[in-house]
C-alpha atoms as a PDB file:
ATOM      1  CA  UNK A   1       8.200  -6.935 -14.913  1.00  0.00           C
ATOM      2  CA  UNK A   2      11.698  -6.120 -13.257  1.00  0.00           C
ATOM      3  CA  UNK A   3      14.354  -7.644 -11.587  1.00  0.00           C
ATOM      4  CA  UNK A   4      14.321  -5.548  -8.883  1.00  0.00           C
ATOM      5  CA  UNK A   5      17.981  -4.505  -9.284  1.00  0.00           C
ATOM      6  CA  UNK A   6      19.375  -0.966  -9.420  1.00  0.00           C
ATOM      7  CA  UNK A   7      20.911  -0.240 -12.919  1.00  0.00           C
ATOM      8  CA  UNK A   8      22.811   2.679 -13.243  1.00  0.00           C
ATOM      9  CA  UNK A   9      21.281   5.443 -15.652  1.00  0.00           C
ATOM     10  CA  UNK A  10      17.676   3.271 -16.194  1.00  0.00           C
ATOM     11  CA  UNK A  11      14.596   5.559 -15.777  1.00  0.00           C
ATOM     12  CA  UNK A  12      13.203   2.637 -14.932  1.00  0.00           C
ATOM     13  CA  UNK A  13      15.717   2.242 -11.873  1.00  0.00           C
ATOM     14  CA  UNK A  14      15.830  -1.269 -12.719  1.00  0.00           C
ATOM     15  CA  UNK A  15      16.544  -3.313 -15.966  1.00  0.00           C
ATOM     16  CA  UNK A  16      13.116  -3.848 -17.011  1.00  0.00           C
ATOM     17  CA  UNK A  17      12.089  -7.676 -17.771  1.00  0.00           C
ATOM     18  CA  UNK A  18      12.252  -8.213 -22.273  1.00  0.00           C
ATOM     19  CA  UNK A  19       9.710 -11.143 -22.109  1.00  0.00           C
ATOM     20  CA  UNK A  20       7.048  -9.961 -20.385  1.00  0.00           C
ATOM     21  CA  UNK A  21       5.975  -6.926 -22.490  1.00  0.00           C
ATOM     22  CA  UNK A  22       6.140  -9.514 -25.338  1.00  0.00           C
ATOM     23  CA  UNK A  23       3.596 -11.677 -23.595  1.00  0.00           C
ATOM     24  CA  UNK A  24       1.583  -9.010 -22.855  1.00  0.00           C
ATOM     25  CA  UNK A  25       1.274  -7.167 -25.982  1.00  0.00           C
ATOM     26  CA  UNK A  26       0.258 -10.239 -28.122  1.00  0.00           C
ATOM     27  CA  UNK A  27      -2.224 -11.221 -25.360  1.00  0.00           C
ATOM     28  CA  UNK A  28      -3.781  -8.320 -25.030  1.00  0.00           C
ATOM     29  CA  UNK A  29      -3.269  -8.039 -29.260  1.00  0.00           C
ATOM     30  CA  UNK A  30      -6.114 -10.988 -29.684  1.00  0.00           C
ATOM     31  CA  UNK A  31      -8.012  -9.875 -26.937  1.00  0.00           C
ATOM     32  CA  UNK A  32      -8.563  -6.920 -28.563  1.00  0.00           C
ATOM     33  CA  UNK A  33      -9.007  -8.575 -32.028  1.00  0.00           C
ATOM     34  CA  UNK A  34     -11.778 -11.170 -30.370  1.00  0.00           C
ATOM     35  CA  UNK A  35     -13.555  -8.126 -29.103  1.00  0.00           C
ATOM     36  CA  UNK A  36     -13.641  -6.520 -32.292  1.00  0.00           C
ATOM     37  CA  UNK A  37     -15.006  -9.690 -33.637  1.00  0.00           C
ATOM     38  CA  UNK A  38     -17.495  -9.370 -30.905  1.00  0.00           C
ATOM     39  CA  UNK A  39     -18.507  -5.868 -31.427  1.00  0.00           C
ATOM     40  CA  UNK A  40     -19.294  -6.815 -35.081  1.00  0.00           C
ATOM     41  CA  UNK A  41     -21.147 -10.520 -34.617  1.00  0.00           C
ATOM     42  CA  UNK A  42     -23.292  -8.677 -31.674  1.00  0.00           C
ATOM     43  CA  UNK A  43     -23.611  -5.139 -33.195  1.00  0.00           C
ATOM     44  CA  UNK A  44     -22.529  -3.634 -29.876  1.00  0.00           C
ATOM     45  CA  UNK A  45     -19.707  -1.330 -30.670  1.00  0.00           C
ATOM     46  CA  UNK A  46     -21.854   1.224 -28.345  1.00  0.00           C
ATOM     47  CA  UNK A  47     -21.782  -1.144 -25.195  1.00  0.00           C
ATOM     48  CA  UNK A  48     -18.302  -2.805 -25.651  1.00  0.00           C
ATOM     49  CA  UNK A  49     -16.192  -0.616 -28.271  1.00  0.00           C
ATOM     50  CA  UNK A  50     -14.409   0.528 -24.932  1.00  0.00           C
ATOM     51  CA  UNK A  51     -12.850  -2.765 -24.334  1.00  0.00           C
ATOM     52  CA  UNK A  52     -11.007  -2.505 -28.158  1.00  0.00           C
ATOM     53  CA  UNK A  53      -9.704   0.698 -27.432  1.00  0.00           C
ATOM     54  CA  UNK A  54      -8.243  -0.084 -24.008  1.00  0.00           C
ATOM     55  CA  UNK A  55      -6.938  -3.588 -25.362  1.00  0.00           C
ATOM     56  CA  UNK A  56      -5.626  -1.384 -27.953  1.00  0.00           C
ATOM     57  CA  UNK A  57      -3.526   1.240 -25.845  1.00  0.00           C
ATOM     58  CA  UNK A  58      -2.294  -1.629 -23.512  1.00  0.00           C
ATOM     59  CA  UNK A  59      -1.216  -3.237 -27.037  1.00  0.00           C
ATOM     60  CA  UNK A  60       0.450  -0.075 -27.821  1.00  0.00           C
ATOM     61  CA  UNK A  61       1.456   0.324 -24.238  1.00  0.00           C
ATOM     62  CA  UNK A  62       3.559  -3.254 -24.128  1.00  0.00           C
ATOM     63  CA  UNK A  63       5.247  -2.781 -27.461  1.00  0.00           C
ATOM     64  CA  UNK A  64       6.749   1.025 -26.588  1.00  0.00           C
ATOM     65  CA  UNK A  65       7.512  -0.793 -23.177  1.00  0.00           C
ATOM     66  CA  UNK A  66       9.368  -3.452 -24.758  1.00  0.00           C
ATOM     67  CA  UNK A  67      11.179  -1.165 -27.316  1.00  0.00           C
ATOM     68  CA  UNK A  68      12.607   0.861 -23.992  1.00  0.00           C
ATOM     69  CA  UNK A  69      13.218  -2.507 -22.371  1.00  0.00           C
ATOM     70  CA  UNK A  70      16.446  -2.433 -24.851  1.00  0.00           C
ATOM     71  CA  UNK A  71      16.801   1.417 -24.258  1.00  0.00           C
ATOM     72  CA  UNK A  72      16.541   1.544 -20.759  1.00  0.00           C
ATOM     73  CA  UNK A  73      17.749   5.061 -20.654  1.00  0.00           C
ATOM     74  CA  UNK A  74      15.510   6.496 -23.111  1.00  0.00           C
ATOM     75  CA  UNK A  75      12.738   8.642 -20.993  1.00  0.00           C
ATOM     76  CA  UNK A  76      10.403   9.515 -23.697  1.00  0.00           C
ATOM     77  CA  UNK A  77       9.602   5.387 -24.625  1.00  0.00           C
ATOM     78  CA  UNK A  78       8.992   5.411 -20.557  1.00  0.00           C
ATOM     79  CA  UNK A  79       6.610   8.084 -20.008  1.00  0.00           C
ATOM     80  CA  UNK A  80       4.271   7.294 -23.438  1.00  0.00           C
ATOM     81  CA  UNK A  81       4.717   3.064 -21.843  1.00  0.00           C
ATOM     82  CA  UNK A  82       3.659   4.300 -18.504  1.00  0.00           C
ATOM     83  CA  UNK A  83       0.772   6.691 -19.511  1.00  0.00           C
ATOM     84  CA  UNK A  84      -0.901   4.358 -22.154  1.00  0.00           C
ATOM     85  CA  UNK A  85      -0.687   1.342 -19.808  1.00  0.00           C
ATOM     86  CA  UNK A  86      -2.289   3.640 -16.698  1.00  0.00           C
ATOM     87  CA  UNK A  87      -5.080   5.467 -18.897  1.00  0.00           C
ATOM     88  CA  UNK A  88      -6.301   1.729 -19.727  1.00  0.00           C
ATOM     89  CA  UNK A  89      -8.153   0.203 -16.432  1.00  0.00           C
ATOM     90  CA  UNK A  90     -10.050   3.637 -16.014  1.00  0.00           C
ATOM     91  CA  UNK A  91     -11.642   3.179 -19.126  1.00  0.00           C
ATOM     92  CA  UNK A  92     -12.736  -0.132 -18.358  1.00  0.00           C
ATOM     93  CA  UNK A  93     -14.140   1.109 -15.513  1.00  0.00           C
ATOM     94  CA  UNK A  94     -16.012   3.241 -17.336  1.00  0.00           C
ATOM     95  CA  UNK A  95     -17.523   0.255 -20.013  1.00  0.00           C
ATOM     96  CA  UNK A  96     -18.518  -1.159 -16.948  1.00  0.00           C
ATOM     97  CA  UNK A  97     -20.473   1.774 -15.505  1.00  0.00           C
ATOM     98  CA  UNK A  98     -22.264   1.585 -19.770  1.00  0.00           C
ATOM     99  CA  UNK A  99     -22.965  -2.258 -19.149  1.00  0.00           C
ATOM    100  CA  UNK A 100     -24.800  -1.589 -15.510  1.00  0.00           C
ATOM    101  CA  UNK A 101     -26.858   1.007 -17.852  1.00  0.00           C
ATOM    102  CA  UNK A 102     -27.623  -1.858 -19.886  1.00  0.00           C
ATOM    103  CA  UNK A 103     -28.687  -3.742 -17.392  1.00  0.00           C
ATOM    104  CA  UNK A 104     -30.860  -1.512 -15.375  1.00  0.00           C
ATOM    105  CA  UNK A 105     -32.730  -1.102 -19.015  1.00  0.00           C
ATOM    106  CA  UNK A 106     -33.481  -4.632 -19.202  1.00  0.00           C
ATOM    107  CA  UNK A 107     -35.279  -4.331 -15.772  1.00  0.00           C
ATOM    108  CA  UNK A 108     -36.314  -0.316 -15.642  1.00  0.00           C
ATOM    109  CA  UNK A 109     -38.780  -1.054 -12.918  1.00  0.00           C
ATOM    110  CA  UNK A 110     -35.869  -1.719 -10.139  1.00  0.00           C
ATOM    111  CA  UNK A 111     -33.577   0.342 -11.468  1.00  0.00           C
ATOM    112  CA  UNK A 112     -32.578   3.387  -8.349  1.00  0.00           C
ATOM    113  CA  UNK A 113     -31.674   5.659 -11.085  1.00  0.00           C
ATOM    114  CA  UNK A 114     -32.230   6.828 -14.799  1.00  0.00           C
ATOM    115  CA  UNK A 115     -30.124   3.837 -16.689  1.00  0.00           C
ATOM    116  CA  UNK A 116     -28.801   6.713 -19.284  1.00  0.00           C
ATOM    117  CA  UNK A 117     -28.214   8.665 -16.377  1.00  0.00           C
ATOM    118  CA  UNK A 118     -24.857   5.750 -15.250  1.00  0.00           C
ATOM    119  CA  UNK A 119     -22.826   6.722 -18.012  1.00  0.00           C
ATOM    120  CA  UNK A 120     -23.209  10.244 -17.815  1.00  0.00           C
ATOM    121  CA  UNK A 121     -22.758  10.331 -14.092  1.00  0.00           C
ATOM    122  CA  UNK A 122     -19.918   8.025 -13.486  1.00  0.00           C
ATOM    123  CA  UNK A 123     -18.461   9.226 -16.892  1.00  0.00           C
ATOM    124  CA  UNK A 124     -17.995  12.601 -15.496  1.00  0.00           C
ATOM    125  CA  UNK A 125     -16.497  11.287 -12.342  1.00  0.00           C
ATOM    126  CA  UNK A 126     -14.334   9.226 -14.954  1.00  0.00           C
ATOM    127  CA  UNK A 127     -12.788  12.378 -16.560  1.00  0.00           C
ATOM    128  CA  UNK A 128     -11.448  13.511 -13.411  1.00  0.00           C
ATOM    129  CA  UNK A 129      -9.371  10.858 -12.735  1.00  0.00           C
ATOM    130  CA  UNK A 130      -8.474  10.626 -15.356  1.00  0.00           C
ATOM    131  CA  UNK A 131      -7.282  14.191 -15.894  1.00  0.00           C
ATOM    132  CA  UNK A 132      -5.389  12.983 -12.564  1.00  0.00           C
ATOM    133  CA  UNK A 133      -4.266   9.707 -13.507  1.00  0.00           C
ATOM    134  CA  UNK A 134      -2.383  11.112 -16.498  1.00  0.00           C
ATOM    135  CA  UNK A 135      -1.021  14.528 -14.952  1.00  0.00           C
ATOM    136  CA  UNK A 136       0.394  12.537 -12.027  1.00  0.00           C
ATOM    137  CA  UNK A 137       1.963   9.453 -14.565  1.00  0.00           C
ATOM    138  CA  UNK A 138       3.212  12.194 -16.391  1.00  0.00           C
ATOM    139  CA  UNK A 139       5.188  14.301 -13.919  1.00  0.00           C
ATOM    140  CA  UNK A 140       5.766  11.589 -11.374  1.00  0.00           C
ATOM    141  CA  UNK A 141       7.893   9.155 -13.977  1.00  0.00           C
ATOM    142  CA  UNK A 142       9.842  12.310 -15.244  1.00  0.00           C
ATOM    143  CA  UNK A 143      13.625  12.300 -13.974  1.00  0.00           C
ATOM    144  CA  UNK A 144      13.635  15.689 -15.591  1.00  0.00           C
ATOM    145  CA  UNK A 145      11.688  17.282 -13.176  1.00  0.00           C
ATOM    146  CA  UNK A 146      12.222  19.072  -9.936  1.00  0.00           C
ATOM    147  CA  UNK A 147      11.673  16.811  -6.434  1.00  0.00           C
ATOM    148  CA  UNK A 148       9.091  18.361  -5.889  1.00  0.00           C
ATOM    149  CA  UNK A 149       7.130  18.280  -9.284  1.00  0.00           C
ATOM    150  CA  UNK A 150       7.530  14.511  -9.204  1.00  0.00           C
ATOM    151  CA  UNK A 151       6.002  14.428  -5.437  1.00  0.00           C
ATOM    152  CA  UNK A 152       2.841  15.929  -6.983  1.00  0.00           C
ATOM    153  CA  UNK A 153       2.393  13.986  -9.372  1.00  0.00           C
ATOM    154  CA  UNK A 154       2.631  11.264  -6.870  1.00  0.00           C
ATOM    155  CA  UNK A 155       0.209  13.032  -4.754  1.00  0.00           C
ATOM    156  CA  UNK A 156      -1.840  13.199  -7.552  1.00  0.00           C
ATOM    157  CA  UNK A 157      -2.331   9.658  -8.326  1.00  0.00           C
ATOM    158  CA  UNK A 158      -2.720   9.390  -4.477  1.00  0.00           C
ATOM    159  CA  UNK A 159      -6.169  11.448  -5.323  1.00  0.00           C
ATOM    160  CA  UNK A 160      -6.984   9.365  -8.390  1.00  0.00           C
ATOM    161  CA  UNK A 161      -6.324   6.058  -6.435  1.00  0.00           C
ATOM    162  CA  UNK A 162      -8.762   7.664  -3.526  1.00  0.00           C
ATOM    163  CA  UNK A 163     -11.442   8.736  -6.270  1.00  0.00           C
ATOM    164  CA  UNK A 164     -11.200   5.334  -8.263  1.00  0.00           C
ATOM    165  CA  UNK A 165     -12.306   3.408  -5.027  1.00  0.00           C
ATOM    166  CA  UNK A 166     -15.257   6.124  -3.998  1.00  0.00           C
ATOM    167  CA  UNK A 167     -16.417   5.311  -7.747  1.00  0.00           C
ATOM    168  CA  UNK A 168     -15.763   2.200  -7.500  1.00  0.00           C
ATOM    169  CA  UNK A 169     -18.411   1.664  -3.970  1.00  0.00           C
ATOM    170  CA  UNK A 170     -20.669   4.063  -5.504  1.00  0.00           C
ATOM    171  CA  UNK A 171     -21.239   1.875  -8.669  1.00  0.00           C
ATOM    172  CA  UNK A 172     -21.337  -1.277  -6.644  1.00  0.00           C
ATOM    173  CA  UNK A 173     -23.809  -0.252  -4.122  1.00  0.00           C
ATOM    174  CA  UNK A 174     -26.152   0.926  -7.505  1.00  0.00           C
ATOM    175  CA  UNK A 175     -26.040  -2.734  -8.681  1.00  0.00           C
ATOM    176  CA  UNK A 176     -25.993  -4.334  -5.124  1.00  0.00           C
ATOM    177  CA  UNK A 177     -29.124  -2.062  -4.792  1.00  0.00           C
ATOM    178  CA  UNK A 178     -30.707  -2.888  -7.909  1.00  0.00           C
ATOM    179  CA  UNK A 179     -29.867  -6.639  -7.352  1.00  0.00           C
ATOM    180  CA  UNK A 180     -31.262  -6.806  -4.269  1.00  0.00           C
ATOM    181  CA  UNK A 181     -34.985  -4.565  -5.613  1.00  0.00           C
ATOM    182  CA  UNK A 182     -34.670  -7.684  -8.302  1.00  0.00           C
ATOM    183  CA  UNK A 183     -33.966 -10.608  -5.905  1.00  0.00           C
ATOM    184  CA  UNK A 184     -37.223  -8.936  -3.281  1.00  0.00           C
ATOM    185  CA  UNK A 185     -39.477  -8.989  -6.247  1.00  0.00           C
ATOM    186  CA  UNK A 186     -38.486 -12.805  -7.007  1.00  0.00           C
ATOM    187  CA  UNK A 187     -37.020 -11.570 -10.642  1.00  0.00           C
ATOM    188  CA  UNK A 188     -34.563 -14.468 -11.288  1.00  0.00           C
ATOM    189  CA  UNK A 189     -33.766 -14.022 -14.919  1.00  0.00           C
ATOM    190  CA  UNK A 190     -30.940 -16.269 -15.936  1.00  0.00           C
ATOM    191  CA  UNK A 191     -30.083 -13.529 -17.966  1.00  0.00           C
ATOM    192  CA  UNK A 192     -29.615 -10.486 -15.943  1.00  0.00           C
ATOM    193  CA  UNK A 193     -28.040 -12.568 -13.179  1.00  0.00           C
ATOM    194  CA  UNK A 194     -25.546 -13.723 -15.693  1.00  0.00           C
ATOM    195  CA  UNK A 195     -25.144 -10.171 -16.663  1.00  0.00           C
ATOM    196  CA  UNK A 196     -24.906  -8.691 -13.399  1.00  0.00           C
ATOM    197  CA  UNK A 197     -22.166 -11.915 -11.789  1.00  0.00           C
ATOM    198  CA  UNK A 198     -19.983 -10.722 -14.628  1.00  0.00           C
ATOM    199  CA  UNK A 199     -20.009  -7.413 -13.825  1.00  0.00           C
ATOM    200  CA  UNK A 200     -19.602  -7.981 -10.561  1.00  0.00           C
ATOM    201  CA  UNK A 201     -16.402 -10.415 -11.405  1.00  0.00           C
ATOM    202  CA  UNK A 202     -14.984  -7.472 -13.623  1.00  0.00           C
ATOM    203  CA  UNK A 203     -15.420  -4.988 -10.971  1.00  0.00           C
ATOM    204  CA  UNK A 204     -13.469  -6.709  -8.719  1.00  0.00           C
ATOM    205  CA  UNK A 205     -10.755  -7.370 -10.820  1.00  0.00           C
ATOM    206  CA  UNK A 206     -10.591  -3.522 -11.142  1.00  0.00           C
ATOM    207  CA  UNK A 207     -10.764  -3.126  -7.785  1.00  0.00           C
ATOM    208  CA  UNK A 208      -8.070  -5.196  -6.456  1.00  0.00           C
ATOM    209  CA  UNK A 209      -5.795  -3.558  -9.202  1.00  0.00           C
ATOM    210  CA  UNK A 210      -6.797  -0.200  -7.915  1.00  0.00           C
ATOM    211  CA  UNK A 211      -5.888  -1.101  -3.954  1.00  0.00           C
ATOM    212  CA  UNK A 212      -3.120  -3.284  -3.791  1.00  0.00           C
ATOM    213  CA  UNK A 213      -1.283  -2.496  -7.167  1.00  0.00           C
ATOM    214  CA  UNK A 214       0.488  -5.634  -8.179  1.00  0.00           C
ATOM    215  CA  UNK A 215      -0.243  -8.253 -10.748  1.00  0.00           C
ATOM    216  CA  UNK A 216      -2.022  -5.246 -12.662  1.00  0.00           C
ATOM    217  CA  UNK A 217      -1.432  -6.330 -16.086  1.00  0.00           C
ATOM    218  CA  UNK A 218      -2.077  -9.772 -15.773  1.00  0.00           C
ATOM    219  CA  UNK A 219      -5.864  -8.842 -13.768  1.00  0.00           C
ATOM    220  CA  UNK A 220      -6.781  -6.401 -16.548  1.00  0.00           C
ATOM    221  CA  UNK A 221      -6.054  -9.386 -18.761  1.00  0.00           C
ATOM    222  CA  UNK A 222      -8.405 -11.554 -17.065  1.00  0.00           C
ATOM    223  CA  UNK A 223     -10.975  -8.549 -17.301  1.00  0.00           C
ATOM    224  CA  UNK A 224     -10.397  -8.899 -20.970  1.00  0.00           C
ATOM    225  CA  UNK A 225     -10.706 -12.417 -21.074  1.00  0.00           C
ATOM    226  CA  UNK A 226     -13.707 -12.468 -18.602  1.00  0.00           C
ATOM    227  CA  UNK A 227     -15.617 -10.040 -21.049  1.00  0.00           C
ATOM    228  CA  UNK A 228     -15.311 -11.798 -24.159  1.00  0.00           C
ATOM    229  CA  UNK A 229     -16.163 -15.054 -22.405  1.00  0.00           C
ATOM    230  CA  UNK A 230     -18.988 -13.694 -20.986  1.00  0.00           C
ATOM    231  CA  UNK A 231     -19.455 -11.434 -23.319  1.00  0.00           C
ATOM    232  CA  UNK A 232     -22.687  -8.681 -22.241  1.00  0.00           C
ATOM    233  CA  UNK A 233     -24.923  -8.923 -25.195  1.00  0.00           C
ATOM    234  CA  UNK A 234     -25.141 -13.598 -24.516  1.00  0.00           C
ATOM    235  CA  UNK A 235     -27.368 -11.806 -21.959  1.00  0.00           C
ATOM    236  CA  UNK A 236     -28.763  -8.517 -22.766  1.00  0.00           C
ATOM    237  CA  UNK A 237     -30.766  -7.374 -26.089  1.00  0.00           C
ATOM    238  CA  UNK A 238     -29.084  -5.122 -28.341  1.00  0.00           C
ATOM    239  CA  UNK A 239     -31.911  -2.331 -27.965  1.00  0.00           C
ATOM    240  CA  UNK A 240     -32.263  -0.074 -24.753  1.00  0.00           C
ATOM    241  CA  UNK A 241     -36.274  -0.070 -25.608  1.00  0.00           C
ATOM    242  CA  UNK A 242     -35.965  -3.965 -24.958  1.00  0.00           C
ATOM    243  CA  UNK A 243     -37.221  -5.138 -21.255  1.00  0.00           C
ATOM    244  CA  UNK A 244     -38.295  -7.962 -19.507  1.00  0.00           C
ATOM    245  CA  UNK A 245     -41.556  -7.627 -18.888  1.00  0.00           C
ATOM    246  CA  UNK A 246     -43.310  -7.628 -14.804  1.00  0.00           C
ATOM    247  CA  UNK A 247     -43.363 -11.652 -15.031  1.00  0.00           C
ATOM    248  CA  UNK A 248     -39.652 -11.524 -15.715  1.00  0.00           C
ATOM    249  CA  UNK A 249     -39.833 -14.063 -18.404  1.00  0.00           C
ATOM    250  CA  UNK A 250     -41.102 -12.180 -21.612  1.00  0.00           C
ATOM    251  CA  UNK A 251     -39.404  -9.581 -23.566  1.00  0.00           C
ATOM    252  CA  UNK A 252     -41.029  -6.584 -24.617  1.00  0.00           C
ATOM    253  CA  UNK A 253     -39.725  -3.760 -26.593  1.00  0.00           C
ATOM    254  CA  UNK A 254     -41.093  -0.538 -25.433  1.00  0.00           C
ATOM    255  CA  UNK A 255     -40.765   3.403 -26.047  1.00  0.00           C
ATOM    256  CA  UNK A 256     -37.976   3.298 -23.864  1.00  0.00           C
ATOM    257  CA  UNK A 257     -36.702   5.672 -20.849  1.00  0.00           C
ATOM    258  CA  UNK A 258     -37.298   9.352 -21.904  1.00  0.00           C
ATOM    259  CA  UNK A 259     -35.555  11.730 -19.304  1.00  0.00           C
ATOM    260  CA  UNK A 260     -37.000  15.208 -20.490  1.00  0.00           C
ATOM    261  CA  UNK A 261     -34.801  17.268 -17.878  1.00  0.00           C
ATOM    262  CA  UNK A 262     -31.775  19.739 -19.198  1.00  0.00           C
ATOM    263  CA  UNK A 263     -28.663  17.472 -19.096  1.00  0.00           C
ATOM    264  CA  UNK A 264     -27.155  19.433 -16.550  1.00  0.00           C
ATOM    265  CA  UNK A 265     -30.194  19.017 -14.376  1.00  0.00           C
ATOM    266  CA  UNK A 266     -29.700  15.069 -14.811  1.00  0.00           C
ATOM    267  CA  UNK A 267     -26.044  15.662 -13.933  1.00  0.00           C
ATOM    268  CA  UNK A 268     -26.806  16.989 -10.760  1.00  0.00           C
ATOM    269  CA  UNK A 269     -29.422  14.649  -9.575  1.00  0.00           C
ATOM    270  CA  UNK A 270     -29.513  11.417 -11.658  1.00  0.00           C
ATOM    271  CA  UNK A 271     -31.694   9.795  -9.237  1.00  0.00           C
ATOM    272  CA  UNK A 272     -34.304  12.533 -10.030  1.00  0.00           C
ATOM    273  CA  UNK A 273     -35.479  12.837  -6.613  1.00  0.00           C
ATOM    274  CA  UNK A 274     -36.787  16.070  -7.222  1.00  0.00           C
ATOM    275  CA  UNK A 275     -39.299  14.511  -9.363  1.00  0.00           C
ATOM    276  CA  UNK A 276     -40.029  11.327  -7.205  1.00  0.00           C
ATOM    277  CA  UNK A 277     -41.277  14.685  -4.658  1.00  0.00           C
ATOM    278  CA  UNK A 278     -43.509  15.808  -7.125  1.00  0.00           C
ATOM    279  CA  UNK A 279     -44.776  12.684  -8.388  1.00  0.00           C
ATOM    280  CA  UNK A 280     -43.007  13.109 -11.583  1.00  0.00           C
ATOM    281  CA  UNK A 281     -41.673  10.032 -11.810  1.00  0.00           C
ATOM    282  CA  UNK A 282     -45.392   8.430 -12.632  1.00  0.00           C
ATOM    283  CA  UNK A 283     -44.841   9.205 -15.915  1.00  0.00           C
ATOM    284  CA  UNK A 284     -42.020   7.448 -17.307  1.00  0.00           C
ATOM    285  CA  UNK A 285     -43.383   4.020 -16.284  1.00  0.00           C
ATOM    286  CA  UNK A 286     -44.316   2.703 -19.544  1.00  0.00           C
ATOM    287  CA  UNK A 287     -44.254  -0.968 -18.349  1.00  0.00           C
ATOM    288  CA  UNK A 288     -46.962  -0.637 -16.443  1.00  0.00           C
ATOM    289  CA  UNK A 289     -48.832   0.849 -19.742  1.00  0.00           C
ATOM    290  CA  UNK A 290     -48.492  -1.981 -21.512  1.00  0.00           C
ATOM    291  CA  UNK A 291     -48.558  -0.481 -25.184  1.00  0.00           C
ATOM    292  CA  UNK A 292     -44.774  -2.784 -25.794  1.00  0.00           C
ATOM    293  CA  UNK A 293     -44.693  -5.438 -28.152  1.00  0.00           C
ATOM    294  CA  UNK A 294     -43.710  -8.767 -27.354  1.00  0.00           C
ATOM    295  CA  UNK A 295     -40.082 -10.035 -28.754  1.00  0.00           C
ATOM    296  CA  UNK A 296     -39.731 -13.325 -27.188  1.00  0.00           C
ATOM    297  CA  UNK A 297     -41.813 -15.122 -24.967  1.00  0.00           C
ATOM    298  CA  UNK A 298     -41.110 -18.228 -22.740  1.00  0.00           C
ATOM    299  CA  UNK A 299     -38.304 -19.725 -20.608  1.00  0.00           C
ATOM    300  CA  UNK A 300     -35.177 -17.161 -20.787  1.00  0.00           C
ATOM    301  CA  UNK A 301     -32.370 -18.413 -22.876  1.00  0.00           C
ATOM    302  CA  UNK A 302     -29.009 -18.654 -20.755  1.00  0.00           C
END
């Protein structure tokens, strides 16, 4: 995005590249319009409305970049740039952590933890950074601020960086973990492998922005792109009460997961192993009830 020359009185330090934000702000422009169209053909503004808001602010992002591209000097155009282009990949992060709860619905019987209980977990984790990820954009890029204020907001996206990538193993050990209860059990649903190879393909996109920091916009393109090529609901059913039943073939539509603890309580320990002590558990395994009603039998559809 720069030339990588010193220009007297840039915030930038550098004159910043004028095609590039161009590029990027129509790309990311029709991403964000395909996903829409998504969101309304598969009704699944819940699971993937995330991905039109972040195209969105990197839309948004691109354009106020380009804009101080010709104004250089102009701080304000930097900072609202640089904030709206960094509070994007978090987010997807976090429509990632709401596709794995998909997922684990579509096979409950695997899944390590409550599937409602992903979104609420990592969400919360989410906020943090967040909270960091802005603050430390915010004073870091500010000329107008002491030495010192900019150092912590450098230290602060230090922390966020650190966080992102604990998050980031956390989440991918649940679906490794899942995965592998899935693979032992000889569940080999086209559909949920699809499912779960995208996510994993999206995660580490995110990832290798998050360590090595270059090439970010165009990788959180690809994310983009990966996501509406492989878009989630080609391979999951649009209802949470929808599973695959034991032979891993039919679909049934259930009562769904019920979670009757305070939401604080499911906060704490989303893996409920308080309950798994007292046998608790038992009682939320409606598949093996077998009151659901069948919504497709046969060979799964890829």
């Amino acid at each position: 995005m720069e030339t990588g020359e010193y220009v007297q009185g840039s915030v930038y330090f550098y004159a910043p590249n004028k095609g590039a934000p161009v590029f990027f702000a129509v790309a990311f422009a029709m991403s964000g319009a395909l996903h829409t169209y998504n969101c309304i053909h598969y009704k699944s503004w819940r699971l993937t409305g995330l991905y039109v808001f972040c195209a969105l602010l990197f839309t948004v992002g691109f354009i106020i970049r380009e804009a101080g591209a010709f104004d250089y000097g102009d701080l304000i155009k930097y900072i609202v740039s640089t904030c709206l282009i960094y509070a994007a990949p978090p987010l997807l992060e976090l429509a990632n952590y709401n596709v794995l709860g998909r997922i684990l619905y579509y096979a409950p019987y695997h899944s390590p933890i409550h599937p409602g209980r992903v979104i609420s977990t990592f969400a919360f984790i989410s906020i943090v950074i967040e909270i960091l990820n802005g603050n430390g954009v915010a004073y870091s890029v500010n000329q107008s601020l002491t030495p010192a204020q900019q150092d912590m907001g450098r230290a602060l996206l230090k922390a966020a960086l650190v966080m992102q990538l604990g998050v980031l193993f956390l989440f991918t050990l649940l679906a490794g973990t899942f995965h592998r209860r899935c693979v032992r059990a000889g569940l080999r649903n086209p559909n949920l492998l699809n499912a779960l190879y995208t996510l994993y393909a999206s995660t580490f996109l995110l990832a290798v922005r998050t360590v090595f920091r270059v090439g970010r916009a165009t990788l959180m393109l690809l994310n983009h792109v990966l996501m509406n090529v492989r878009h989630p609901r080609k391979y999951l059913p649009q209802s949470t009460k929808t599973y695959l039943a034991l032979d891993g073939v039919t679909e049934v539509k259930g009562p769904g997961y019920k979670d009757g603890r305070p939401f604080v309580v499911t906060l704490l320990d989303p893996f409920d192993l308080w309950g798994l002590v007292k046998g608790r558990d038992k009682e939320t395994r409606f598949w093996e009830v077998g009151e659901g009603k069948v919504v497709r039998d046969g060979e799964a559809q890829v």
